[in-house]
C-alpha atoms as a PDB file:
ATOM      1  CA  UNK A   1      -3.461  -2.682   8.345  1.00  0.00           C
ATOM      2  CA  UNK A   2      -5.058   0.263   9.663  1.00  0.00           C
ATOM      3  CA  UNK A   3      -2.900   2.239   7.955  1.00  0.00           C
ATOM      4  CA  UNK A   4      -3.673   0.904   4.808  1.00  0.00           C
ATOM      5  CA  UNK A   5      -7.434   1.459   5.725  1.00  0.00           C
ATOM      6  CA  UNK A   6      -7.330   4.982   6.870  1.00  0.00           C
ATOM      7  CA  UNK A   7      -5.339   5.759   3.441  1.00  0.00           C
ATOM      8  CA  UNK A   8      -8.369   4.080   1.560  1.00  0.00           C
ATOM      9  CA  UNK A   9     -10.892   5.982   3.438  1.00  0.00           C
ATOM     10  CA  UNK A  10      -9.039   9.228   2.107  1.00  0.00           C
ATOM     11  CA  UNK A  11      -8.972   8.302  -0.901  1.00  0.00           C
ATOM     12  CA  UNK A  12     -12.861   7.492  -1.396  1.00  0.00           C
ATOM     13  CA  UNK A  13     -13.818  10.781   0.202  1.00  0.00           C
ATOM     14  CA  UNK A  14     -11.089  12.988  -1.524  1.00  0.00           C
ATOM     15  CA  UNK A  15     -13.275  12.308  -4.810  1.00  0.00           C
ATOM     16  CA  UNK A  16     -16.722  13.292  -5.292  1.00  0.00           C
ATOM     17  CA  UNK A  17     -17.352  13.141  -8.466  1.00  0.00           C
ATOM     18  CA  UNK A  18     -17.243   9.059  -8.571  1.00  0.00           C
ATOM     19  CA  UNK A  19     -20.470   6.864  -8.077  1.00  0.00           C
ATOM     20  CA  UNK A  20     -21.675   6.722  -4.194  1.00  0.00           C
ATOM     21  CA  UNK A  21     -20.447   3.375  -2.713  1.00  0.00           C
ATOM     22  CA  UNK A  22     -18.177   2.776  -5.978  1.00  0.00           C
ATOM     23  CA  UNK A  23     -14.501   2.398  -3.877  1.00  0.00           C
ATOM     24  CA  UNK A  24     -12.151   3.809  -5.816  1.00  0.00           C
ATOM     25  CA  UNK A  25      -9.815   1.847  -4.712  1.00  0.00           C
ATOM     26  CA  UNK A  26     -10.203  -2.029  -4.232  1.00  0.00           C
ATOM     27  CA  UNK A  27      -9.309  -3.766  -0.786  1.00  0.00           C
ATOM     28  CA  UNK A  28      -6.115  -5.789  -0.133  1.00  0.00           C
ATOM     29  CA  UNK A  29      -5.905  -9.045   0.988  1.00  0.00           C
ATOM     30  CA  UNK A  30      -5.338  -7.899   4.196  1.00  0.00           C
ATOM     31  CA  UNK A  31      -5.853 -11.321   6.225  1.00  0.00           C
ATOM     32  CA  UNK A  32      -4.127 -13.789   3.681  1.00  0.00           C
ATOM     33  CA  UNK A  33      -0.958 -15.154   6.067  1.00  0.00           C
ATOM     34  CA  UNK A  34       1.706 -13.495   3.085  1.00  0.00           C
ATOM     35  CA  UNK A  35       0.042  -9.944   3.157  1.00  0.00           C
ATOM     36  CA  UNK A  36       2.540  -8.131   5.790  1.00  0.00           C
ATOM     37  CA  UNK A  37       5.524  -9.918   4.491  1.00  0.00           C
ATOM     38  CA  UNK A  38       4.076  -8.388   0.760  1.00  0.00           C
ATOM     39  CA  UNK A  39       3.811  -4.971   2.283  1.00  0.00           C
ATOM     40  CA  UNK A  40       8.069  -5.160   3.886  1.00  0.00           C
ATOM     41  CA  UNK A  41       8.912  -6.203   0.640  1.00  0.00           C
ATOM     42  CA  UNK A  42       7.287  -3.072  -0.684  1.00  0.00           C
ATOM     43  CA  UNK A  43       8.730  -1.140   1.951  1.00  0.00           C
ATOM     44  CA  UNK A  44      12.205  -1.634   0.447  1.00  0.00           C
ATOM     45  CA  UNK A  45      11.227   0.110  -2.851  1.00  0.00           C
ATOM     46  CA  UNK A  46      12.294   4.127  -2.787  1.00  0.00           C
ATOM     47  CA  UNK A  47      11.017   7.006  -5.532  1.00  0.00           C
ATOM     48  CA  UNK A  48      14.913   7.685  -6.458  1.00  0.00           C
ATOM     49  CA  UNK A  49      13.751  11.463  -6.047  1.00  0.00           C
ATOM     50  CA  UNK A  50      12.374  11.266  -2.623  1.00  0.00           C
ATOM     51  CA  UNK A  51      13.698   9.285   0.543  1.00  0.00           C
ATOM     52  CA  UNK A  52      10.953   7.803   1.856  1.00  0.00           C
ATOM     53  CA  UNK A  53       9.569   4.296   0.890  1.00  0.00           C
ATOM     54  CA  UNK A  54       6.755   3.867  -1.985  1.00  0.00           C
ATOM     55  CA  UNK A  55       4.517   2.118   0.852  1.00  0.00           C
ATOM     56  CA  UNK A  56       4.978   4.875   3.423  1.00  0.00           C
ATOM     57  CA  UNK A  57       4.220   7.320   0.230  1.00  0.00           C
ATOM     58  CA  UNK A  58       1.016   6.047  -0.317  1.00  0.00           C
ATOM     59  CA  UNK A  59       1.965   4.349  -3.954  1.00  0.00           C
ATOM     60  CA  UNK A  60       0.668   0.523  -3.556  1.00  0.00           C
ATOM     61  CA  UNK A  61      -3.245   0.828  -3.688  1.00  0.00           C
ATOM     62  CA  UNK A  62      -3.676  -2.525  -3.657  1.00  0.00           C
ATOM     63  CA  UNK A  63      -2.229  -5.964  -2.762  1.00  0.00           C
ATOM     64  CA  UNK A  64      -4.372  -8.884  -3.665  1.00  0.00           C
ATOM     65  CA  UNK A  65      -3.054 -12.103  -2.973  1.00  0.00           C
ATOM     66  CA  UNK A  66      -5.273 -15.549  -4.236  1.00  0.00           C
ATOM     67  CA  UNK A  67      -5.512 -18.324  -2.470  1.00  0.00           C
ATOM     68  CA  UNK A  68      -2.726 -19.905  -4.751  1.00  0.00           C
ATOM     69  CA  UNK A  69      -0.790 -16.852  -3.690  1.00  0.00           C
ATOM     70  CA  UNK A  70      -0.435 -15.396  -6.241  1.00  0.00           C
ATOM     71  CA  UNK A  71      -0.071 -11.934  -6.130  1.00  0.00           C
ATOM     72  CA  UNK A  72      -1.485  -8.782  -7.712  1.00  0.00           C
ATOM     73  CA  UNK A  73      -0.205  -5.366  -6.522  1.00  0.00           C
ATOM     74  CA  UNK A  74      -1.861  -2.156  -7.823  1.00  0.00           C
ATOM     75  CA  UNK A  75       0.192   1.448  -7.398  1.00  0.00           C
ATOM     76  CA  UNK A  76       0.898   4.570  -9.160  1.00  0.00           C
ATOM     77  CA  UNK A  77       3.325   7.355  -8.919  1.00  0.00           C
ATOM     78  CA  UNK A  78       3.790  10.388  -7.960  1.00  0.00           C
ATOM     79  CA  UNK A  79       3.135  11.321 -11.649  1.00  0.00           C
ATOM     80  CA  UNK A  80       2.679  10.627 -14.948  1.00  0.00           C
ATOM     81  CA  UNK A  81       6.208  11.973 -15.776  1.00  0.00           C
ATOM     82  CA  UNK A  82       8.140  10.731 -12.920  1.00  0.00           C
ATOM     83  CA  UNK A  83      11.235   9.639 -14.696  1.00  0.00           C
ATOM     84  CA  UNK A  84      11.472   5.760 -13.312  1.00  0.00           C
ATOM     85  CA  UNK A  85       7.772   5.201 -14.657  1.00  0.00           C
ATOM     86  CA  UNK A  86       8.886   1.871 -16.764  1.00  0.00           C
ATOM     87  CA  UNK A  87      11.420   0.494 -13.781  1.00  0.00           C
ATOM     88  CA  UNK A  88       9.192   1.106 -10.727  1.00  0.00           C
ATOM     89  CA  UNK A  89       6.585  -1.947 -11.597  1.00  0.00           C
ATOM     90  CA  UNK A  90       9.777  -4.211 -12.328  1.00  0.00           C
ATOM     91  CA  UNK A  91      11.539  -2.633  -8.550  1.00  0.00           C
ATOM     92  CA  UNK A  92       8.025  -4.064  -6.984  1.00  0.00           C
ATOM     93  CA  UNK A  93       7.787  -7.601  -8.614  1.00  0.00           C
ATOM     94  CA  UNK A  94      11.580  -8.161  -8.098  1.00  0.00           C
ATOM     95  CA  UNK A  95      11.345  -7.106  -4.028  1.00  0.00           C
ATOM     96  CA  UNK A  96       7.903  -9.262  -3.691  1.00  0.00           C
ATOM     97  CA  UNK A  97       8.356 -12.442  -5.989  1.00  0.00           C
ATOM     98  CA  UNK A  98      11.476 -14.177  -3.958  1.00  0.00           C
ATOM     99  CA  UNK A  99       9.561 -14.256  -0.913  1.00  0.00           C
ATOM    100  CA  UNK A 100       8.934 -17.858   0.363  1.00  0.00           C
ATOM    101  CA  UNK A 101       5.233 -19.018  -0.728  1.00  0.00           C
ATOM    102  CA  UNK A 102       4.796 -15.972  -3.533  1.00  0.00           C
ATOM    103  CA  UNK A 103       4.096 -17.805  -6.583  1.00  0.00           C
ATOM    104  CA  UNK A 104       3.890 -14.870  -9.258  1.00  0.00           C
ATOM    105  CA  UNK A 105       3.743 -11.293  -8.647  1.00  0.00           C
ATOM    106  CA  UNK A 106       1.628  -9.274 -11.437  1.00  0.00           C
ATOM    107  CA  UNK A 107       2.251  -5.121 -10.876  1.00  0.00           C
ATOM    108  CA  UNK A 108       0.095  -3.141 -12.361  1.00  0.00           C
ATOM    109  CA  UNK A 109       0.284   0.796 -13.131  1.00  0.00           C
ATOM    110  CA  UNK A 110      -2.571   2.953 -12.665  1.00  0.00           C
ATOM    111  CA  UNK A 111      -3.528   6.669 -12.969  1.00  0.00           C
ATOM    112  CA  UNK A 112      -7.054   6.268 -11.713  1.00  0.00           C
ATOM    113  CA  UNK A 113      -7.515   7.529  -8.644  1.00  0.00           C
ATOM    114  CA  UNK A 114      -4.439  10.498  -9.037  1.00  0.00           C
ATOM    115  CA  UNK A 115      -1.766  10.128  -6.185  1.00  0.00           C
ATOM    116  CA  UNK A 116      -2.079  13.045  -3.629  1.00  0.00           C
ATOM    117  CA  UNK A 117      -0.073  13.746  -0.805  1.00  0.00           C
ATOM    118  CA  UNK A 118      -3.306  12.954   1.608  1.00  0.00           C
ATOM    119  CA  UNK A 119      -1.785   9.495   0.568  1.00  0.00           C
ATOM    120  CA  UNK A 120       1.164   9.531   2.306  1.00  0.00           C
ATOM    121  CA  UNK A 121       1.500   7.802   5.793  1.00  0.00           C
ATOM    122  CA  UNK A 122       2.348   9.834   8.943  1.00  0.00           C
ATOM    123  CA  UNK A 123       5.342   8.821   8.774  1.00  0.00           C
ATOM    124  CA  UNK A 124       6.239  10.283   5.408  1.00  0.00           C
ATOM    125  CA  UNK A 125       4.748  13.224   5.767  1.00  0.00           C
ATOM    126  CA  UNK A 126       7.020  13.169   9.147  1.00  0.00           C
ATOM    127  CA  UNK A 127      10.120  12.438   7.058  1.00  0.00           C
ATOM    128  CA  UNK A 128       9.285  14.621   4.448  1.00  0.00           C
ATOM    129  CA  UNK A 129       8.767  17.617   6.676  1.00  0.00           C
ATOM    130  CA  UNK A 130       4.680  17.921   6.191  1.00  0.00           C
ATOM    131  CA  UNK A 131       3.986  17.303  10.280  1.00  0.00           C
END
């Protein structure tokens, strides 16, 4: 959770051309009971092209979960042109929707805030060579 925190606080400061208090980034259900079983799920999506988990990489911006648990996850990509653009949002659903009490997983693609490697965990920047 702090994690997930810390890579939101980067994210707000990183841009400075955006509104003063406007996060750029909404907050994730952090407390709902389903959240860390949400963000395992997530953590068994890879980018084909890099061998580190989208979570870790700092893809999933979001996770909002309702009180009918329903579930809304929020992410981008590395880029615009990454070559699994269409599949990744289907690789998310499919890894979060079987878990016990999900009752619909919505993934949505975004460009707004740009991924940047200030994204990534410490432990993919580990993996990846950047610490």
């Amino acid at each position: 959770m702090t994690q997930e925190r810390n890579r939101a606080r980067r994210i707000m400061n990183q841009t400075n051309d955006m509104l003063e208090g406007t996060p750029l980034i909404a907050p994730s259900s952090t407390d709902h009971p389903l959240h860390e079983a949400i963000v395992e799920a997530c953590r068994t999506v890879y980018d084909p092209e890099i061998p580190v988990n989208i979570y870790e990489l700092g893809l999933i911006y979001t996770i909002d979960i309702s009180a009918e648990n329903e579930v809304r996850i929020i992410m981008s990509l590395t880029a615009p042109g990454c070559p699994v653009a269409g599949e990744m949002p289907g690789w998310v659903a499919d890894a979060v929707e079987p878990l016990p009490g999900v009752k619909h997983v919505d993934v949505e693609l975004i460009w707004e805030p740009p991924w940047g490697m200030e994204m990534m965990s410490d432990e993919a920047r580990l993996e990846l060579g950047f610490m």
